[in-house]
C-alpha atoms as a PDB file:
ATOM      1  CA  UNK A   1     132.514  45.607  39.055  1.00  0.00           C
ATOM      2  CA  UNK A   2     129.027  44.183  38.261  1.00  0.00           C
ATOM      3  CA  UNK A   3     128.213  40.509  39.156  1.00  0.00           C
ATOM      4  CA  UNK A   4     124.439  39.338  38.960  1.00  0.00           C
ATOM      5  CA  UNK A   5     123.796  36.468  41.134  1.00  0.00           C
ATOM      6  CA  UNK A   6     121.162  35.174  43.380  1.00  0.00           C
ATOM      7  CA  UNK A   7     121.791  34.769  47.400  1.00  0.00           C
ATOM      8  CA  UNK A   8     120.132  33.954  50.253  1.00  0.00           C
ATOM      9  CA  UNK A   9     121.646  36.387  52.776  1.00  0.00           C
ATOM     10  CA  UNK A  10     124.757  38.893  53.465  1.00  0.00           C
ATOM     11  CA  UNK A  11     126.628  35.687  54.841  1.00  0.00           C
ATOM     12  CA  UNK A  12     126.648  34.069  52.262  1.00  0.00           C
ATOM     13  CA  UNK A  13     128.800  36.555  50.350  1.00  0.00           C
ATOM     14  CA  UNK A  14     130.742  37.869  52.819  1.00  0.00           C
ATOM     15  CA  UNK A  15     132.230  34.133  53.492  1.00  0.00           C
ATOM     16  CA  UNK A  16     134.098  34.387  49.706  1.00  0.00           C
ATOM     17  CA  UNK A  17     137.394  36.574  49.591  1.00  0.00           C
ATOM     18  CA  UNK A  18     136.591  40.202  48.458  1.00  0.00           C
ATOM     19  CA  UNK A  19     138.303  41.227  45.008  1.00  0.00           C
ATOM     20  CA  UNK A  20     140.001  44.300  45.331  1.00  0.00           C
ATOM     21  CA  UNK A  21     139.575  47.079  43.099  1.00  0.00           C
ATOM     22  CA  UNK A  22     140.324  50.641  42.844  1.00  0.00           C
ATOM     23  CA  UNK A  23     140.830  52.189  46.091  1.00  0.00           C
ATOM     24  CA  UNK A  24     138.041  55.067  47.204  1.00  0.00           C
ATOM     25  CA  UNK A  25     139.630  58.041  49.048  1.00  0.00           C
ATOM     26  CA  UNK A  26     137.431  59.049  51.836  1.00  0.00           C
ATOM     27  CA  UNK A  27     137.337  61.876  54.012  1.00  0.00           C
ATOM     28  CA  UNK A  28     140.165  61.682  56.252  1.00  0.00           C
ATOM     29  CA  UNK A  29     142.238  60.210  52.688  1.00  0.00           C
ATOM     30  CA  UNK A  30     142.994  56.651  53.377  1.00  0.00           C
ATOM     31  CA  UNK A  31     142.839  54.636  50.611  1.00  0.00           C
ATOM     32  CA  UNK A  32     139.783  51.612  51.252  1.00  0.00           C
ATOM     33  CA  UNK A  33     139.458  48.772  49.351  1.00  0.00           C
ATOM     34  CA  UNK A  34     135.870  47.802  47.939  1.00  0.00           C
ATOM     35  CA  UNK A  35     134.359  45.726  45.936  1.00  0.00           C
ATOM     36  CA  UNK A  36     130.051  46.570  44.579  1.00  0.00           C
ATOM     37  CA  UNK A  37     127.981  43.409  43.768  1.00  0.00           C
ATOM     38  CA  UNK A  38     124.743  43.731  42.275  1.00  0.00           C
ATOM     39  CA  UNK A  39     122.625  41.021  43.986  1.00  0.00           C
ATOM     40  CA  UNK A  40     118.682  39.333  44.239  1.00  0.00           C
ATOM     41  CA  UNK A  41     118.331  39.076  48.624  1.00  0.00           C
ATOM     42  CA  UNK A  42     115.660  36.399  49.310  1.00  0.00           C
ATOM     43  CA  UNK A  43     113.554  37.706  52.415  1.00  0.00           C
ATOM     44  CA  UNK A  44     110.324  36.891  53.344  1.00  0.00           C
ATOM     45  CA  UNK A  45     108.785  39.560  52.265  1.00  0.00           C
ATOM     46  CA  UNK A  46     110.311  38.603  48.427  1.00  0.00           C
ATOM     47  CA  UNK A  47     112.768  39.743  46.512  1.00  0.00           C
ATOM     48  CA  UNK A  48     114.587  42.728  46.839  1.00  0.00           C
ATOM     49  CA  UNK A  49     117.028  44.176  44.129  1.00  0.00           C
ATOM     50  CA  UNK A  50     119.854  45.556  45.898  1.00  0.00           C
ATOM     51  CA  UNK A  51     123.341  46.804  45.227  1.00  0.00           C
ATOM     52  CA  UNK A  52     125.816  45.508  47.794  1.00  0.00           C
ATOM     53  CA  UNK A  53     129.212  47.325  48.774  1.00  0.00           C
ATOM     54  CA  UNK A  54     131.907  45.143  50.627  1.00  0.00           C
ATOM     55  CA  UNK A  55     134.681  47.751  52.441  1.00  0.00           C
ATOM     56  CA  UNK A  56     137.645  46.465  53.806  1.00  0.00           C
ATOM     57  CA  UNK A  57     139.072  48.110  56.636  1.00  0.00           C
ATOM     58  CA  UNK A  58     142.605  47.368  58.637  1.00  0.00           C
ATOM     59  CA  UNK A  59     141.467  49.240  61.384  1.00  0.00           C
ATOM     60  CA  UNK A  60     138.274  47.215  61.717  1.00  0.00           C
ATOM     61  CA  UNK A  61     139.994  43.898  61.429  1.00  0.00           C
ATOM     62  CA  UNK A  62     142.322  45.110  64.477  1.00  0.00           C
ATOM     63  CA  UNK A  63     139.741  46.160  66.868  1.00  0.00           C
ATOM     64  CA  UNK A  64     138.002  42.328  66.026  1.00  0.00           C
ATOM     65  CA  UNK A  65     141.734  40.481  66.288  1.00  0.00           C
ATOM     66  CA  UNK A  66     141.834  42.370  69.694  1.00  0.00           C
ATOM     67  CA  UNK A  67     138.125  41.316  70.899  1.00  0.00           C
ATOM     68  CA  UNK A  68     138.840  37.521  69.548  1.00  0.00           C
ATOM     69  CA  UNK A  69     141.843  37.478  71.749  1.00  0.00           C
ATOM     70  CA  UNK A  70     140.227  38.875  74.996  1.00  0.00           C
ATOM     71  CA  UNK A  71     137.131  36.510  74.492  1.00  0.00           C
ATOM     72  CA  UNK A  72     139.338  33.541  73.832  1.00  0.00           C
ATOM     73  CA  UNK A  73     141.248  34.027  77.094  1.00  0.00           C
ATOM     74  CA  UNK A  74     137.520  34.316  79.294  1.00  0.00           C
ATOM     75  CA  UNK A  75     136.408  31.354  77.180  1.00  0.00           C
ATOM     76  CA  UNK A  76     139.781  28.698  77.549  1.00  0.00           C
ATOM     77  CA  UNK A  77     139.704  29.425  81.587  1.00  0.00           C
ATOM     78  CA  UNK A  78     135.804  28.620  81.263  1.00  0.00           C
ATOM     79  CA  UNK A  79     136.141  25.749  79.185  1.00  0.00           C
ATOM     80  CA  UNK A  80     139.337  24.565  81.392  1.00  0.00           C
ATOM     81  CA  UNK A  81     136.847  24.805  84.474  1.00  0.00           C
ATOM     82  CA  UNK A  82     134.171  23.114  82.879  1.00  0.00           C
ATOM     83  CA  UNK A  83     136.309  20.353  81.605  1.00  0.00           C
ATOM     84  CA  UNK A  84     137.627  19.489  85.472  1.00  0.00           C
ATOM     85  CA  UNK A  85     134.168  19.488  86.444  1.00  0.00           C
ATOM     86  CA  UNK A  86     133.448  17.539  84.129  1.00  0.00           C
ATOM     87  CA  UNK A  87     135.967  14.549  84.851  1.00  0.00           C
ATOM     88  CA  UNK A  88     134.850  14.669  88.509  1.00  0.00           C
ATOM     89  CA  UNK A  89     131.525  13.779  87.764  1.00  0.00           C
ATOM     90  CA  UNK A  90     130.040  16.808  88.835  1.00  0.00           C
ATOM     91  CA  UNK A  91     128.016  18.230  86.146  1.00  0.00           C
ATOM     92  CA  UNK A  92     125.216  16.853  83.813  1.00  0.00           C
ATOM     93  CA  UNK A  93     125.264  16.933  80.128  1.00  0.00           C
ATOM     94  CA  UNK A  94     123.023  18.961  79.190  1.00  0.00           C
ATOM     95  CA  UNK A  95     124.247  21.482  81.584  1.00  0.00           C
ATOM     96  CA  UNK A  96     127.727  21.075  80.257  1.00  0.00           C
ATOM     97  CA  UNK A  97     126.671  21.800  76.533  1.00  0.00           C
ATOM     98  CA  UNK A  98     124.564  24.810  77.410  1.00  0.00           C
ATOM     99  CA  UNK A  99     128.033  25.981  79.702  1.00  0.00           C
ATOM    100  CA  UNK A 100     130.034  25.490  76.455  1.00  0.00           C
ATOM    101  CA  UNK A 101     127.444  27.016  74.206  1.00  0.00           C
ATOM    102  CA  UNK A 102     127.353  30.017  76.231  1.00  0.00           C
ATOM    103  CA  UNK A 103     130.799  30.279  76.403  1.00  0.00           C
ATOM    104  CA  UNK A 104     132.040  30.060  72.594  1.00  0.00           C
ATOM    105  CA  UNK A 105     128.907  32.771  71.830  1.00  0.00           C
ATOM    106  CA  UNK A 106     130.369  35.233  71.175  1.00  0.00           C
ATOM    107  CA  UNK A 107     133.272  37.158  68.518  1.00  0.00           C
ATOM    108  CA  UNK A 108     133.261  34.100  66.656  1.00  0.00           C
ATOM    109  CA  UNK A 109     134.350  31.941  68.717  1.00  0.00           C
ATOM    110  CA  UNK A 110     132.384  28.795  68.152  1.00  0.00           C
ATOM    111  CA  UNK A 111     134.081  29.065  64.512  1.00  0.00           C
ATOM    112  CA  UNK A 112     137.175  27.870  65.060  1.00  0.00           C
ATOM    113  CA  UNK A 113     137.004  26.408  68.953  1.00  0.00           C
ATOM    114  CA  UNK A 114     136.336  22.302  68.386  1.00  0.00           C
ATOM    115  CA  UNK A 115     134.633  21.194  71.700  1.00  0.00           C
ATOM    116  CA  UNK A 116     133.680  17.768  71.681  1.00  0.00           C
ATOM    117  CA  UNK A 117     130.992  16.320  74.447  1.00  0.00           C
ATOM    118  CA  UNK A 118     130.715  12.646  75.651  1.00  0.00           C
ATOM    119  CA  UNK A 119     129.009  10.531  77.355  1.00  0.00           C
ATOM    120  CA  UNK A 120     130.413   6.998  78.040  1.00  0.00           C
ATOM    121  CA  UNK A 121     129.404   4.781  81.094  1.00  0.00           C
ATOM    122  CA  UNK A 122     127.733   7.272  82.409  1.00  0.00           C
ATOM    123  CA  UNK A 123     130.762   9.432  82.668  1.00  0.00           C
ATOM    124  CA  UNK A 124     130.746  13.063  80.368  1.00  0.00           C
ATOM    125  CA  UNK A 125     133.981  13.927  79.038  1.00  0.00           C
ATOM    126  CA  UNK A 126     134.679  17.307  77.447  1.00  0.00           C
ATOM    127  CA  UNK A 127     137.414  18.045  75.311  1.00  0.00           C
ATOM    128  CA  UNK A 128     138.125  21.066  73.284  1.00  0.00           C
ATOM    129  CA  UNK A 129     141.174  22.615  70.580  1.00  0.00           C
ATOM    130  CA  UNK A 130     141.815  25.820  69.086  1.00  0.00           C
ATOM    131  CA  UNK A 131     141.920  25.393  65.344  1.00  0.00           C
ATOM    132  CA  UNK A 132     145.141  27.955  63.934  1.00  0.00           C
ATOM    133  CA  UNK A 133     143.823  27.191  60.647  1.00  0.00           C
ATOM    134  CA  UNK A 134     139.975  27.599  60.650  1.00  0.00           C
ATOM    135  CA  UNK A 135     140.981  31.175  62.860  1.00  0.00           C
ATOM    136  CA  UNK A 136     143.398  32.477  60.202  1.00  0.00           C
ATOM    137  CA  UNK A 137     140.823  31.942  57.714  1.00  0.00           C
ATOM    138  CA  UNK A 138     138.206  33.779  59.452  1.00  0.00           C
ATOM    139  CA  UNK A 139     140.718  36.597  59.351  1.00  0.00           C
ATOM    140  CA  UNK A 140     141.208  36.348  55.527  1.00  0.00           C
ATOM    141  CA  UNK A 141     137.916  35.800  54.573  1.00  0.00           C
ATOM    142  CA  UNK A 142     135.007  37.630  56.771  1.00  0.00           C
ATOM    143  CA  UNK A 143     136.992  40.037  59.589  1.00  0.00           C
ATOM    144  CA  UNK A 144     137.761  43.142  58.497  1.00  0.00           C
ATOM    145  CA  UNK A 145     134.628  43.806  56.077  1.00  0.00           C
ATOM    146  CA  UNK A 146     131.509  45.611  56.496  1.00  0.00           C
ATOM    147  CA  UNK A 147     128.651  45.345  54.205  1.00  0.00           C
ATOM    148  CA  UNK A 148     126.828  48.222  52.770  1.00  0.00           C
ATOM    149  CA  UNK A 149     123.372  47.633  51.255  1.00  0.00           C
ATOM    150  CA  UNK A 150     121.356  50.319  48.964  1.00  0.00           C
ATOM    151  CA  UNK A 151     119.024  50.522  46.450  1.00  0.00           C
ATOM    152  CA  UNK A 152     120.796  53.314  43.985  1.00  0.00           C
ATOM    153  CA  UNK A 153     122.169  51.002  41.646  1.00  0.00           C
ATOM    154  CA  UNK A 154     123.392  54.202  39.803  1.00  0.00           C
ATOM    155  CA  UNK A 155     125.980  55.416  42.531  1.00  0.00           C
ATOM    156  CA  UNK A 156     129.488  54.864  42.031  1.00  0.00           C
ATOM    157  CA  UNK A 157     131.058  52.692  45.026  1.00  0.00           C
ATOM    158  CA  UNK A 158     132.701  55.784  46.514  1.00  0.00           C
ATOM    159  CA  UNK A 159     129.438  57.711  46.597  1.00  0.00           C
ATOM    160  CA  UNK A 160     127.839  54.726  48.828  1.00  0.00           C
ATOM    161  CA  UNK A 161     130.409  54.638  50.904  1.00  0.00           C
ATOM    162  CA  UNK A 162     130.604  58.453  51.557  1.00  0.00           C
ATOM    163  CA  UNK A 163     126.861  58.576  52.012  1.00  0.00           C
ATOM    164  CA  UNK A 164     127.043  55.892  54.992  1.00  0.00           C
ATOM    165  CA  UNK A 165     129.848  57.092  56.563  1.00  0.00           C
ATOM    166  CA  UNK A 166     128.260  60.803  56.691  1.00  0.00           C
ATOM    167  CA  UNK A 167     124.994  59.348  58.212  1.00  0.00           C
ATOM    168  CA  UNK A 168     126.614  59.773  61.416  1.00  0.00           C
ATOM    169  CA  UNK A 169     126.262  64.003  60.690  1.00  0.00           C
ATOM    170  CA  UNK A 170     122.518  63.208  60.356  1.00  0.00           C
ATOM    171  CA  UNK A 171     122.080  61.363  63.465  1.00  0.00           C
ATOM    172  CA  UNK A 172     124.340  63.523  65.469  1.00  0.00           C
ATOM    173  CA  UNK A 173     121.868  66.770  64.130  1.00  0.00           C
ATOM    174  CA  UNK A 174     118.749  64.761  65.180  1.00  0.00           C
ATOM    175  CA  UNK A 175     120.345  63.908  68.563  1.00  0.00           C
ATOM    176  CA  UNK A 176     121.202  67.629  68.955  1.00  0.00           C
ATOM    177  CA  UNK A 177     117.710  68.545  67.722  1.00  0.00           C
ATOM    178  CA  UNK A 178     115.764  66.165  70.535  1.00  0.00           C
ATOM    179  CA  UNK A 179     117.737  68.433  73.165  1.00  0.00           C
ATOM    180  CA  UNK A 180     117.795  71.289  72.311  1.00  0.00           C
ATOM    181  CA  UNK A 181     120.166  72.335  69.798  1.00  0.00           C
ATOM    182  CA  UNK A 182     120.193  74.618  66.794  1.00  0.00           C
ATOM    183  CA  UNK A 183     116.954  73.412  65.061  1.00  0.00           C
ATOM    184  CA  UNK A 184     114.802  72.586  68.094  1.00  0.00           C
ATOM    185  CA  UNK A 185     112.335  69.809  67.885  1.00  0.00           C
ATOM    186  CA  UNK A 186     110.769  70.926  71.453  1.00  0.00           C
ATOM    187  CA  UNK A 187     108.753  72.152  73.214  1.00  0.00           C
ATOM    188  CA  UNK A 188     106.321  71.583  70.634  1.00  0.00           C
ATOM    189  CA  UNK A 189     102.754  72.302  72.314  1.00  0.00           C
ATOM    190  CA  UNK A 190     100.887  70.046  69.892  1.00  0.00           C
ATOM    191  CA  UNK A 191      99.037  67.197  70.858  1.00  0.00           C
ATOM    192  CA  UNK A 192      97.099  65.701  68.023  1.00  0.00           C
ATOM    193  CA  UNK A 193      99.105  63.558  65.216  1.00  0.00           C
ATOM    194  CA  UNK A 194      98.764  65.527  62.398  1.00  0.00           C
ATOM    195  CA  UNK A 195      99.956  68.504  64.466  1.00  0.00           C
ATOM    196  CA  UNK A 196     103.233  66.643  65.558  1.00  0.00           C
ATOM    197  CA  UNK A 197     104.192  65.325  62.284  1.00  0.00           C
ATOM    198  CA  UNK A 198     103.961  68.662  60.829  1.00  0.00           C
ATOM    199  CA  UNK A 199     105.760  70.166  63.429  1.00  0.00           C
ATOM    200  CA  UNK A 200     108.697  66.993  62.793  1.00  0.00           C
ATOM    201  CA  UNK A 201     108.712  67.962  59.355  1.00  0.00           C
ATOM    202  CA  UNK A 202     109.141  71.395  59.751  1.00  0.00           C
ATOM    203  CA  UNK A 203     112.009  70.270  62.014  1.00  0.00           C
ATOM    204  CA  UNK A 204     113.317  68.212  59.489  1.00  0.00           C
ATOM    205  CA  UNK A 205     113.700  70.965  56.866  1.00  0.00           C
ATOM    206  CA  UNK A 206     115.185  73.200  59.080  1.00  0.00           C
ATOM    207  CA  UNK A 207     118.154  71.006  59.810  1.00  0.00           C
ATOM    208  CA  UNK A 208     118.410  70.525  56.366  1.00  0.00           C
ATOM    209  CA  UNK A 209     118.598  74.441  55.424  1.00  0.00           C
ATOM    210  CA  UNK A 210     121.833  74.226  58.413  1.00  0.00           C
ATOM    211  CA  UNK A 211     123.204  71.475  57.119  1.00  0.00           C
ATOM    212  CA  UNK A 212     123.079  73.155  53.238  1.00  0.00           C
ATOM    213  CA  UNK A 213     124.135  76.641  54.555  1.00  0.00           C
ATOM    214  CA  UNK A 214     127.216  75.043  55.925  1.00  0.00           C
ATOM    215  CA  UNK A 215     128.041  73.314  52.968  1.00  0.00           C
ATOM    216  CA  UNK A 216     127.635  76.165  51.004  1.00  0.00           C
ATOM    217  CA  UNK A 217     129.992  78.002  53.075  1.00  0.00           C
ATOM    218  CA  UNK A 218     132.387  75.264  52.998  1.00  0.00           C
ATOM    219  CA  UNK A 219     133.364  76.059  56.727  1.00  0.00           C
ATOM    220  CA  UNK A 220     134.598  73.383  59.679  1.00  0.00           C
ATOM    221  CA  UNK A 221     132.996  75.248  62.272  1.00  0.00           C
ATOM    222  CA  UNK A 222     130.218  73.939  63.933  1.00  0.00           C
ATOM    223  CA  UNK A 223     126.003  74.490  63.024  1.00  0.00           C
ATOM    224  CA  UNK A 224     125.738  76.709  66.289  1.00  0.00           C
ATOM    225  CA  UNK A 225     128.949  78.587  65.187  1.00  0.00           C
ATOM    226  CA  UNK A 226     127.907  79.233  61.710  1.00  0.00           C
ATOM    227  CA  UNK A 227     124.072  79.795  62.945  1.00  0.00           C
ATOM    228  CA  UNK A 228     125.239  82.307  64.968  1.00  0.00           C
ATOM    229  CA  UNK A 229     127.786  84.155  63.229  1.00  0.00           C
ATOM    230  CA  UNK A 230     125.071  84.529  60.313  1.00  0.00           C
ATOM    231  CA  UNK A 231     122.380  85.893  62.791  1.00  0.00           C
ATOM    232  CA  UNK A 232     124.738  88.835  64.301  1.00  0.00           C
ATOM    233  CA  UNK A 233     124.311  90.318  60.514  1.00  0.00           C
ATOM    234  CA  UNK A 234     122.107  93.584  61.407  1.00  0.00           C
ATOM    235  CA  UNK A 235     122.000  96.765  59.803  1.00  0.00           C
ATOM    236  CA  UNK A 236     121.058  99.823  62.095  1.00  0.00           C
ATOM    237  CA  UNK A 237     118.052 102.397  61.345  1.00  0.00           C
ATOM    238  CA  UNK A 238     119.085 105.607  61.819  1.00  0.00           C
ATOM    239  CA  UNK A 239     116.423 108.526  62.216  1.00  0.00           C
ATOM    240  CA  UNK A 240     117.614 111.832  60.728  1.00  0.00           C
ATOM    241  CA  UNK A 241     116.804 115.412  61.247  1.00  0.00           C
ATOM    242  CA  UNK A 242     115.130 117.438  59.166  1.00  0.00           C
ATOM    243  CA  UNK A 243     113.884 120.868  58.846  1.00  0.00           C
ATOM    244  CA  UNK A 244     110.487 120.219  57.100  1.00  0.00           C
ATOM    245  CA  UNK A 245     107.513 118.855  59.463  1.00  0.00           C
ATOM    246  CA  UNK A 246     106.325 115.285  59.408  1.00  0.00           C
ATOM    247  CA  UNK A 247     107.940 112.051  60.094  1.00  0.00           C
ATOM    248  CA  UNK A 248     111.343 112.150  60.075  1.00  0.00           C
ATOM    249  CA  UNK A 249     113.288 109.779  57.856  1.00  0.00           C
ATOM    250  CA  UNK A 250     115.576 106.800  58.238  1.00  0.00           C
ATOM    251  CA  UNK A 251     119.073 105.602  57.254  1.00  0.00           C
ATOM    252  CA  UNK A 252     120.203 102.238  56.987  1.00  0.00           C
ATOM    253  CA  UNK A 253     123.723 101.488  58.277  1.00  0.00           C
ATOM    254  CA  UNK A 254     125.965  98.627  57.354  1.00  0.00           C
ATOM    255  CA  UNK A 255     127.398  96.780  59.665  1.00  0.00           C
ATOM    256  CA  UNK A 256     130.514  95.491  60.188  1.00  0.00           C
ATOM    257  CA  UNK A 257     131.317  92.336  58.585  1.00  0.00           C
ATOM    258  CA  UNK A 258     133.696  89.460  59.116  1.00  0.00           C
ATOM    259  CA  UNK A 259     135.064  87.247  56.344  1.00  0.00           C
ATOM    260  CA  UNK A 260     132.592  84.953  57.122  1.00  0.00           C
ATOM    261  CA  UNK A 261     129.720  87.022  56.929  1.00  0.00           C
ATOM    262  CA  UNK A 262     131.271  88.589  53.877  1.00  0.00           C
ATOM    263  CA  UNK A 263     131.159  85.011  52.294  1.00  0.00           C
ATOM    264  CA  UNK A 264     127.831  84.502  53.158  1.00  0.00           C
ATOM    265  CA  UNK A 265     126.234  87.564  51.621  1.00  0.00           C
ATOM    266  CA  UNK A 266     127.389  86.553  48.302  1.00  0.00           C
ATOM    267  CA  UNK A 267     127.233  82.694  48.587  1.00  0.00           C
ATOM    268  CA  UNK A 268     123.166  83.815  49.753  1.00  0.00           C
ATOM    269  CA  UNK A 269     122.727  86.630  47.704  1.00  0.00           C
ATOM    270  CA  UNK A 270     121.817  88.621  50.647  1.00  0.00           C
ATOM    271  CA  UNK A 271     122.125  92.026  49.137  1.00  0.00           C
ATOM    272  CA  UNK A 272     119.271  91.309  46.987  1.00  0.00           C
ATOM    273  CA  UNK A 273     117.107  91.507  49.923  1.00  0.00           C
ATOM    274  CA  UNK A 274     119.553  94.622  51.765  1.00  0.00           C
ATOM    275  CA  UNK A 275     121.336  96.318  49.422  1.00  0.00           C
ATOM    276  CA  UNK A 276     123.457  98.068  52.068  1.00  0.00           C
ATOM    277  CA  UNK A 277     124.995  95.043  52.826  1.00  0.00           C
ATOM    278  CA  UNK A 278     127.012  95.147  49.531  1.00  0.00           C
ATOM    279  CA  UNK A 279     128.642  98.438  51.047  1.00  0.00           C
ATOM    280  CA  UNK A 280     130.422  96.402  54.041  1.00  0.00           C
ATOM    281  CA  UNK A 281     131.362  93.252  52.006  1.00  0.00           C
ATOM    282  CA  UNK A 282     133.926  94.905  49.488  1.00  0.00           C
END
């Protein structure tokens, strides 16, 4: 789907009822419903040409349904106290508005909760309703969504969505890297800027040569798993005797492989750089 309009925000689209279209399988294979609009965002540094995937999720609209609920309960037995305190005369107005405001602030709440302050005769009056209607069409129309924004326009709508939903890999890999993990950002023993950034970008590009080793393995195991089932892959030199005088001479060994190492030699082309290896991956 390709729609070119103009907006002034995310809101502002995500307030109209998503079409649905094809559904994109994603990793665990549950069908998701999206919908890509190609849109001009006003911001104040210009405009910026983005393409905008909306994903509807059940599971997402559940977990909000359930957080409504719990903060409508907290917010009615707030409301209900201010509105006593309130008839006895024993609050101010501008107190009782900032109570309320606080109140309805969050999960939406101040969407579809009418509270209506007065002030007659010097007595303030609050009174407040639950709209059934204005809620339900919260649910239809904005719960339930999230809002992906990029700039390759030439990505189908299941690529976006696979790309953010694997950013958590690359965030988990950094967090791992800060303490300690496979590709270790510390200790780094630089001091001067230029020093660090190098030394970040030489972190960088080892997790990246990980993360494409275990893709091109295709294996669920972990980065320390695969690191260190590829790093017990040692041949053994082997000095032989001879009967003539001078140095003696040496014998490579293969080692014993395991299907996994196996895979690796010729997904790496490993016997390129040992030959012998080729001997223990038949």
């Amino acid at each position: 789907m390709s729609d070119n309009r103009e907006i002034h925000g995310l809101a502002e689209m995500v307030s109209h009822p998503v079409e649905s279209v094809h559904p994109q399988r994603t990793t665990r294979a549950r069908p998701l419903l999206c919908t890509a609009v190609h849109v001009l965002v006003h911001t104040t540094r210009g405009l910026l040409d983005r393409t905008l995937v909306v994903v509807e999720s059940q599971e997402l609209l559940r977990g909000q349904k359930r957080g409504i609920a719990v903060a409508l309960r907290k917010a009615k037995g707030e409301l209900c106290k201010l509105e006593q305190r309130a008839a006895r005369g024993r609050i101010q107005r501008e107190a009782l508005e900032d109570r309320v405001r606080k109140a309805l602030q969050r999960e939406h709440l101040s969407e579809f909760v009418m509270v209506t302050v007065k002030e007659e005769r010097g007595q303030t009056t609050l009174d407040w309703q639950v709209d059934p209607a204005l809620r339900r069409m919260l649910e239809r129309t904005r719960l339930g969504r999230r809002v992906l924004c990029t700039d390759h326009h030439a990505w189908s709508t299941g690529r976006i969505v696979y790309g953010f939903r694997g950013q958590w890999n690359v965030e988990e890999l950094f967090r791992r890297a800060k303490k300690g993990g496979v590709v270790s950002w510390g200790p780094s023993h630089q001091w001067a800027d230029s020093s660090l950034r190098l030394h970040t970008f030489a972190t960088v590009i080892g997790l990246m040569l990980v993360s494409l080793a275990r893709l091109k393995l295709g294996n669920q195991k972990s980065a320390g798993s695969t690191m260190k089932a590829l790093s017990e892959m040692k041949a053994t030199l082997v000095r032989v005797r001879t009967k003539g005088l001078g140095r003696r001479a040496t014998v490579m060994l293969a080692p014993e492989l395991m299907a996994e190492q196996r895979k690796a030699v010729k997904a790496f082309d490993l016997g390129r750089w040992m030959p012998i290896l080729l001997s223990s991956s038949s």
